[in-house]
Protein backbone atom coordinates (compact mmCIF):
# COMPACT_ATOMS: atom_id res chain seq x y z
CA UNK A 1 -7.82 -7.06 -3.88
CA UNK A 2 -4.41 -8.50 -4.96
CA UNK A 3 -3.68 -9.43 -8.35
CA UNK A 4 -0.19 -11.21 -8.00
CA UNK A 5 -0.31 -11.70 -12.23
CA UNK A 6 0.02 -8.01 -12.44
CA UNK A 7 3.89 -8.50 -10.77
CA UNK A 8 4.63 -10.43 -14.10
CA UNK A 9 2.73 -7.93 -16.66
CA UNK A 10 5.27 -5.67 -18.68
CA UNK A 11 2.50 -2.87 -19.76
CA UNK A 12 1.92 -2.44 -15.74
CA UNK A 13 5.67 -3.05 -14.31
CA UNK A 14 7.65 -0.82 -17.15
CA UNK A 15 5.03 2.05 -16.68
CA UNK A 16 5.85 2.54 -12.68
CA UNK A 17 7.45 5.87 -12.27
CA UNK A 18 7.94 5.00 -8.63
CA UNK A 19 10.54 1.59 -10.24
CA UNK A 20 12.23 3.63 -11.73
CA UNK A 21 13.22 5.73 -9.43
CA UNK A 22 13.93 2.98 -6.95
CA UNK A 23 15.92 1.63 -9.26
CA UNK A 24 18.22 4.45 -10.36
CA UNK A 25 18.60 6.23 -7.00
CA UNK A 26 22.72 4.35 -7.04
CA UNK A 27 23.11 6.24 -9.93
CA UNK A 28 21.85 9.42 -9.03
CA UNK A 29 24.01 9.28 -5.83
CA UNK A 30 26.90 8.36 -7.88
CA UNK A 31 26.35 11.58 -10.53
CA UNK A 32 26.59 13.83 -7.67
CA UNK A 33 29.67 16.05 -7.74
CA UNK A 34 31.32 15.64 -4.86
CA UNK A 35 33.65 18.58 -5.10
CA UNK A 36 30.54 20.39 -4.04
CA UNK A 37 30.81 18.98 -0.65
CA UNK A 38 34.29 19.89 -0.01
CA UNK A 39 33.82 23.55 -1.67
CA UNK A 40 30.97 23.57 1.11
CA UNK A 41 32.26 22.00 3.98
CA UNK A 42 35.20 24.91 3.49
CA UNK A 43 32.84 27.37 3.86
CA UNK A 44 31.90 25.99 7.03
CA UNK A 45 35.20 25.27 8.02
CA UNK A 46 35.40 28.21 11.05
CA UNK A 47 31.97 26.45 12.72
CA UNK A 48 32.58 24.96 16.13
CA UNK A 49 28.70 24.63 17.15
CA UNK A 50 27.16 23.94 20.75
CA UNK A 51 24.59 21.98 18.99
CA UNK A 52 22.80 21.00 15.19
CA UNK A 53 19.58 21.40 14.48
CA UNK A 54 18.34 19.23 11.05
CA UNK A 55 15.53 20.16 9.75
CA UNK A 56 13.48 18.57 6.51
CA UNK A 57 12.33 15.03 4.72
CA UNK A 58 15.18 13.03 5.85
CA UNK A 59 16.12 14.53 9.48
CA UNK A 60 15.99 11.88 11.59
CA UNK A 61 18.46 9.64 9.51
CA UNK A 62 20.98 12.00 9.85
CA UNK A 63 20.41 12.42 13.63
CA UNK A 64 20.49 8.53 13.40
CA UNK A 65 23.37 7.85 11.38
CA UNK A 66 25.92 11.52 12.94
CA UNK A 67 24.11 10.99 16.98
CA UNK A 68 26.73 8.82 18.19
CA UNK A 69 29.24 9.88 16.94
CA UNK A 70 29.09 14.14 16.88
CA UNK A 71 30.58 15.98 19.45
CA UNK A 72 27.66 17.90 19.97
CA UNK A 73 23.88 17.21 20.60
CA UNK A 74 21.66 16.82 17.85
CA UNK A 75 18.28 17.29 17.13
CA UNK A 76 15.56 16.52 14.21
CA UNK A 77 13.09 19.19 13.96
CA UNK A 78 9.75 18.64 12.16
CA UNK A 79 8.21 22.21 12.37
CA UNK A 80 9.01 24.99 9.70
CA UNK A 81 9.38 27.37 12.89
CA UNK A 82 12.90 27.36 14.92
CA UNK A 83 12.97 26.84 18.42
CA UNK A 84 13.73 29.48 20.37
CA UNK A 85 17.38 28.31 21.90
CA UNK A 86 18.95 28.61 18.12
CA UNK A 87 21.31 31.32 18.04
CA UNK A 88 24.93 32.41 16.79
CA UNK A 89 26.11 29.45 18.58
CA UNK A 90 24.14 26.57 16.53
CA UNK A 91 24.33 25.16 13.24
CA UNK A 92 21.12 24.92 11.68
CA UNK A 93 20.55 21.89 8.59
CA UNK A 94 17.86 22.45 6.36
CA UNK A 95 17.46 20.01 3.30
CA UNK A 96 14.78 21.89 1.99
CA UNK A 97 14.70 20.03 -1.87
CA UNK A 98 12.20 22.42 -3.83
CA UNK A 99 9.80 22.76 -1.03
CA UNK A 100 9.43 26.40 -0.54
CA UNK A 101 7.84 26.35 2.97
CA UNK A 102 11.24 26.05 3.91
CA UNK A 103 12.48 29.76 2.60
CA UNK A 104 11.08 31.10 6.02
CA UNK A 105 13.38 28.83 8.02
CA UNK A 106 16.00 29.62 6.13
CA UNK A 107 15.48 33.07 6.44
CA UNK A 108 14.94 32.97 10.45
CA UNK A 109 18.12 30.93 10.96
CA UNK A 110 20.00 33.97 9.08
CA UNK A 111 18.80 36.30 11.07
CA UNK A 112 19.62 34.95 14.60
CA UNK A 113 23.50 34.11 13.18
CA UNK A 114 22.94 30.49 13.26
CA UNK A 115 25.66 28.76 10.81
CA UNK A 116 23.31 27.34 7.81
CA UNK A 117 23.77 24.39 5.42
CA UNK A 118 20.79 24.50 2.73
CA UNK A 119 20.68 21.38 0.53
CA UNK A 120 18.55 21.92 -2.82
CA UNK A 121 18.34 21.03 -6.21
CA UNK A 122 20.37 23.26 -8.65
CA UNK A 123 17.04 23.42 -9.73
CA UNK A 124 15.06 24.41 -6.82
CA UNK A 125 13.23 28.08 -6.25
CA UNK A 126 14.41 28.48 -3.00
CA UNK A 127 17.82 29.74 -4.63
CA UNK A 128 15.63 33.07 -6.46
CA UNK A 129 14.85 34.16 -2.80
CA UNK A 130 17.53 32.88 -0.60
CA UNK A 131 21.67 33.11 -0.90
CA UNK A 132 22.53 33.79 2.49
CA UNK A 133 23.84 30.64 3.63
CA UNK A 134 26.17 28.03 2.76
CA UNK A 135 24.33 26.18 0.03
CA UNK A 136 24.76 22.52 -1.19
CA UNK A 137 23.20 22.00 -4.43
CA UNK A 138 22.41 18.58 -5.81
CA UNK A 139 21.69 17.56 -9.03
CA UNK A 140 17.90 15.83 -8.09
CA UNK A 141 15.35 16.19 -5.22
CA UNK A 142 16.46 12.73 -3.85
CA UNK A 143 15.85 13.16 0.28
CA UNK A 144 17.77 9.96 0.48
CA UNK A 145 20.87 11.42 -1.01
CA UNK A 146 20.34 15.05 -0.17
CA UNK A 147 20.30 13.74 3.05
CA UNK A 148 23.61 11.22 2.41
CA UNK A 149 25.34 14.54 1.09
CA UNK A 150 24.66 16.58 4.38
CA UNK A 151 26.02 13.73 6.23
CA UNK A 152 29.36 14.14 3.89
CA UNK A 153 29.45 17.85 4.87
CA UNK A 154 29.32 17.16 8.83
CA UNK A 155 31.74 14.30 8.59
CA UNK A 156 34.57 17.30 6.86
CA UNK A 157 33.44 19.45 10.11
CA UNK A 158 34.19 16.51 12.20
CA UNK A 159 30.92 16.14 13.16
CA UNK A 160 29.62 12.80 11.76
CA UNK A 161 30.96 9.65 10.85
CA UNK A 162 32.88 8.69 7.28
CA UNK A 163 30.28 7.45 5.20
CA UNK A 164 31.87 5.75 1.64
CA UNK A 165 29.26 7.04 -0.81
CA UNK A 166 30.71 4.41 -3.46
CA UNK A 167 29.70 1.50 -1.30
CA UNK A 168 25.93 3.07 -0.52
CA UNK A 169 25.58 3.35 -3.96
CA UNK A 170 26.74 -0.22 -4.73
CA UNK A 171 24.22 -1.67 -2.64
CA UNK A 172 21.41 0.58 -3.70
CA UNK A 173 22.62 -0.83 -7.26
CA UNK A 174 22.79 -4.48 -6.08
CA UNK A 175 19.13 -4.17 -4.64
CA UNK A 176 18.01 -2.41 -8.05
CA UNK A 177 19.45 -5.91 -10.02
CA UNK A 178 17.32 -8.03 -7.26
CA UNK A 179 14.64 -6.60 -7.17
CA UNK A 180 14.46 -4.99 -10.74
CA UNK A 181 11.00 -6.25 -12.76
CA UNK A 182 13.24 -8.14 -15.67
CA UNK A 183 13.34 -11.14 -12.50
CA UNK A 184 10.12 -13.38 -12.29
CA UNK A 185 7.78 -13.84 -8.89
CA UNK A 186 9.24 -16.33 -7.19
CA UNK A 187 12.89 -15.63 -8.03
CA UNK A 188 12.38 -11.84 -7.02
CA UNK A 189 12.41 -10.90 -3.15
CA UNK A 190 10.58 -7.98 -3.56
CA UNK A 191 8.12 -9.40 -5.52
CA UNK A 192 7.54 -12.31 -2.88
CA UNK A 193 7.46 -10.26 -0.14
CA UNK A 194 4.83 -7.86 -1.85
CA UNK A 195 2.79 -11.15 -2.52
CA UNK A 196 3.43 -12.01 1.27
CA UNK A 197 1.80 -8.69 2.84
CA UNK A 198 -1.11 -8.51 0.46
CA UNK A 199 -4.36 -8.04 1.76
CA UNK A 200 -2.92 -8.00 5.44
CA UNK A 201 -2.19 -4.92 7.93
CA UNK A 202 1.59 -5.47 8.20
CA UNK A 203 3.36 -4.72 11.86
CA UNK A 204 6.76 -3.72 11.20
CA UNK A 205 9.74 -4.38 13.78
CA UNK A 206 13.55 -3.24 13.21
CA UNK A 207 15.84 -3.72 16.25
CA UNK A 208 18.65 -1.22 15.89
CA UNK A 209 17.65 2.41 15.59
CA UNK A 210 18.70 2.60 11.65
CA UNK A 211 16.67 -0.74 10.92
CA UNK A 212 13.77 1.02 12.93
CA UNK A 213 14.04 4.32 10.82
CA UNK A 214 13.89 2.04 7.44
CA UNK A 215 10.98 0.05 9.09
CA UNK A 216 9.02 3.30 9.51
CA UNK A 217 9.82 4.48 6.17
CA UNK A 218 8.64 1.58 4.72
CA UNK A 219 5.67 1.51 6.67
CA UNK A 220 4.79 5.23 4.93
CA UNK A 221 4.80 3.63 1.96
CA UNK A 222 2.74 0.79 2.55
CA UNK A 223 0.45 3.26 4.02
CA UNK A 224 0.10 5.14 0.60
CA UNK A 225 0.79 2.25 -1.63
CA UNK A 226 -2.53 0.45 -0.05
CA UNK A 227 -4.67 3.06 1.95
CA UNK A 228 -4.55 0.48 4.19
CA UNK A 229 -3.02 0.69 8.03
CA UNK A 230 0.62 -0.53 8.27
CA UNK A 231 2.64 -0.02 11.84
CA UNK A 232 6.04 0.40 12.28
CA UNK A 233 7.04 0.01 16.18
CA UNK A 234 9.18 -1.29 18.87
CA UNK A 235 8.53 -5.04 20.68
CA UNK A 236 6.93 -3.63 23.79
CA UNK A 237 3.77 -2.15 21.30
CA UNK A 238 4.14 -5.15 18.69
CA UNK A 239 3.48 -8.00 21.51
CA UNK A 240 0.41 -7.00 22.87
CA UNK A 241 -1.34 -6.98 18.98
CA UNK A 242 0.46 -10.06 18.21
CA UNK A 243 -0.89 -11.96 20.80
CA UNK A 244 -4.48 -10.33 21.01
CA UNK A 245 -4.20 -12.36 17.08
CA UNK A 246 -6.71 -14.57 16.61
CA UNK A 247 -5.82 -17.53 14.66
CA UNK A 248 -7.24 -17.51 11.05
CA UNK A 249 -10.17 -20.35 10.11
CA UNK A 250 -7.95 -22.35 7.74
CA UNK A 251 -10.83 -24.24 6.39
CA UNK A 252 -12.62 -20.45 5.58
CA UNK A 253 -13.14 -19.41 1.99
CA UNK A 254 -11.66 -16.23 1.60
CA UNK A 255 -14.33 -15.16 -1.24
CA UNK A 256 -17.40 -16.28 0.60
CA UNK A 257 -16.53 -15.25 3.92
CA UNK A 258 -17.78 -11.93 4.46
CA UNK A 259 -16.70 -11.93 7.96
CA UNK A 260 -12.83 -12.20 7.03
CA UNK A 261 -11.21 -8.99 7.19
CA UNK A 262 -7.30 -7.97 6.98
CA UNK A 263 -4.86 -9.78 8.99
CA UNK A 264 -1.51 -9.05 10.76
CA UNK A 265 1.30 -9.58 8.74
CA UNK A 266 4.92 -9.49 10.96
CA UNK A 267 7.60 -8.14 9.05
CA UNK A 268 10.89 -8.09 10.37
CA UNK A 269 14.15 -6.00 9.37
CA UNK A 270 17.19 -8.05 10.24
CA UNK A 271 20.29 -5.77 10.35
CA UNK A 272 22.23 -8.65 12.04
CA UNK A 273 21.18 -6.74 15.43
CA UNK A 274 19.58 -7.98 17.96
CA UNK A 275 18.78 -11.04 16.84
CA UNK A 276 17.20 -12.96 20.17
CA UNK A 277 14.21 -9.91 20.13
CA UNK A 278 14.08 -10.88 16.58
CA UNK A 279 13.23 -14.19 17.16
CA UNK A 280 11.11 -13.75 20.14
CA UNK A 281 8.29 -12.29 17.69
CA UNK A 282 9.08 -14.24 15.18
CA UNK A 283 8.28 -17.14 17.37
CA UNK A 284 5.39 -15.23 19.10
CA UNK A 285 3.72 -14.55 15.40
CA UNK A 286 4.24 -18.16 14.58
CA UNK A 287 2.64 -19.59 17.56
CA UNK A 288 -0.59 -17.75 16.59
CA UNK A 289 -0.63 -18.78 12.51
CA UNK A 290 0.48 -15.53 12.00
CA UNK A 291 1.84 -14.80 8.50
CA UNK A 292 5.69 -13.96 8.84
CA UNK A 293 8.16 -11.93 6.56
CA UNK A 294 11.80 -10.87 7.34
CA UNK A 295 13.92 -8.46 4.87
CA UNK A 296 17.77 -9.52 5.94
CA UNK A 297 20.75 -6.90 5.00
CA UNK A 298 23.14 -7.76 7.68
CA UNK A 299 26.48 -7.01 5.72
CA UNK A 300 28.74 -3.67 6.06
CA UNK A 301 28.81 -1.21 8.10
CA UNK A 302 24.95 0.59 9.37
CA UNK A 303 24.17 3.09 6.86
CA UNK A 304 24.56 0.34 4.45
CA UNK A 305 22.66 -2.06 6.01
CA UNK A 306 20.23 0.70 6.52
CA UNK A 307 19.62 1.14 2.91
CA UNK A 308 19.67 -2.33 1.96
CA UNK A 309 16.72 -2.71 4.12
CA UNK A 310 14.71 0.19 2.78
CA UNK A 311 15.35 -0.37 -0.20
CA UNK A 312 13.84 -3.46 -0.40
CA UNK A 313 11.06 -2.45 1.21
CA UNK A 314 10.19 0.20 -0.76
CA UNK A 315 10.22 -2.23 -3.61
CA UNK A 316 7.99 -4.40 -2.34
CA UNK A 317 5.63 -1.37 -1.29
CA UNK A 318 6.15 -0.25 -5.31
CA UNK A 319 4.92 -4.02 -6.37
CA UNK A 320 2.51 -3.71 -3.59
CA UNK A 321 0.45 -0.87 -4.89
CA UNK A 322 0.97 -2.18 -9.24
CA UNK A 323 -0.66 -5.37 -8.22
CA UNK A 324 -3.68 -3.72 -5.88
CA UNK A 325 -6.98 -3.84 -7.87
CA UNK A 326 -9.83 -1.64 -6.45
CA UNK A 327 -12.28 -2.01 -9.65
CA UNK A 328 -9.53 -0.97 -12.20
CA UNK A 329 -5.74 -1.55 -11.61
CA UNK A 330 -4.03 1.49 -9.60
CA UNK A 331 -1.01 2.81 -12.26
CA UNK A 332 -2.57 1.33 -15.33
């Protein structure tokens, strides 16, 4: 059950770990000390690889936001073990953060002559057992900007694109102020939308292949902010659910109504891609009743569109799970 009053409640919203970390993760990127990337990308500076290899929380974004524009293939790796092709010839990207199931990895990459980055907090136990590598530390276990950092390193090698860390942070700041608690429901986005996929099984559509990645991301979190189903997915697996959606009893009483279960929320990510798709299923959902919610960052260049969207989305998904009641209030 939803409890939108909660959204409003100080003692609930100023006791959320998970806001507050949302809501300093500019500053945290900003605190990093980016002399660190340069002293590391020297290091590197004799690697001219046949391929990368990125392994760890935040993979795929880098594949997503270095693919088209390295001069080598790429590939996100989800298992601890390496594939067999790495060798002397491949540069291998773990951003490990304090997880120590990563150490083996590590170690394997070292011994087939693989170049290795490591990204880990100056904190993280992975530094007692490992030093054989080329290691970036950071100054939190942020995968977001552990993985922003990596992305720094590979654009020195020439393998990425320039990424302006000053403007990702300023929009990770300028969702923080829009989306922060101190702004009311009904003034706050994040706060509307979380009121907006309540008590519904939200699908989740981003056209481009960054707004995708922050659709599925936010989907996660939905996932574990609700223990409810949430699906992030292309058109051609959206469609088929949105029109098997039968239209909702408007004349039903939603507390008497056993029968009434969750329905299908559509929530789109509008990176300013793509934009007939976009409103294909937006006009599909709306021919069936369906409820319908877009998150819109279409300004700068992708990564920062990219974060405006998930960043928003994780907000909501953080308002989402304060103002969920299952017999006493989750986080209180």
């Amino acid at each position: 059950m939803f409890d939108d009053s909660l959204l409003d409640d100080p003692e609930v919203i100023y006791s959320s770990a998970r806001l507050e970390q949302l809501a300093v993760t500019g500053a945290r990127l900003r605190c990093e000390p980016m002399e660190r990337v340069g002293g590391v990308a020297q290091e590197l500076a004799d690697a001219h690889p046949r391929s990368m290899l990125v392994l760890g929380a935040e993979a795929r974004l880098i594949r997503a936001l270095v693919e088209r524009r390295s001069p080598v293939p790429i590939v996100a790796w989800s298992m601890t073990t390496l594939p067999g092709w790495v060798g002397p010839l491949d540069l291998v990207v773990v951003l490990a953060g304090s997880d120590l199931r990563w150490l083996p990895t590590c170690i394997e990459a070292s011994h087939r002559g693989a170049w290795l980055l490591v990204v880990a907090p100056c904190d993280s136990a992975i530094l007692d057992e490992f030093s054989s590598a080329s290691m970036l530390l950071t100054n939190n276990d942020e995968p977001l900007v552990a993985a922003l950092l990596a992305s720094q390193v590979l654009q020195h090698l020439g393998l990425g694109p320039d990424i302006n860390l000053d403007l990702v942070a300023d929009v990770l700041d300028g969702v923080a102020q829009a989306c922060g608690p101190r702004h009311s429901l009904g003034v706050n986005p994040a706060k509307n939308l979380a009121c907006g996929l309540a008590d519904t099984v939200p699908l989740i559509w981003g056209g481009s292949n960054l707004a995708a990645r922050a659709g599925r991301r936010v989907a996660e979190a939905l996932r574990e902010a609700t223990q409810t189903p949430a699906l992030a997915a292309d058109a051609a697996a959206l469609i088929p659910l949105i029109e098997g959606f039968c239209r909702p009893n408007l004349f039903a009483d939603p507390f008497e109504d056993t029968e009434t279960g969750l329905g299908f929320c559509l929530l789109i990510f509008d990176d300013g891609n793509h934009q007939d798709q976009a409103l294909d299923l937006v006009r599909l959902g709306e021919s069936r009743a369906m409820r319908v919610e877009t998150i819109c960052h279409d300004q700068g260049y992708p990564v920062l569109r990219y974060v405006g969207l998930l960043h928003q989305g994780l907000f909501a998904a953080a308002y989402l799970e304060l103002a969920t009641v299952d017999g006493e209030t989750r986080n209180r």
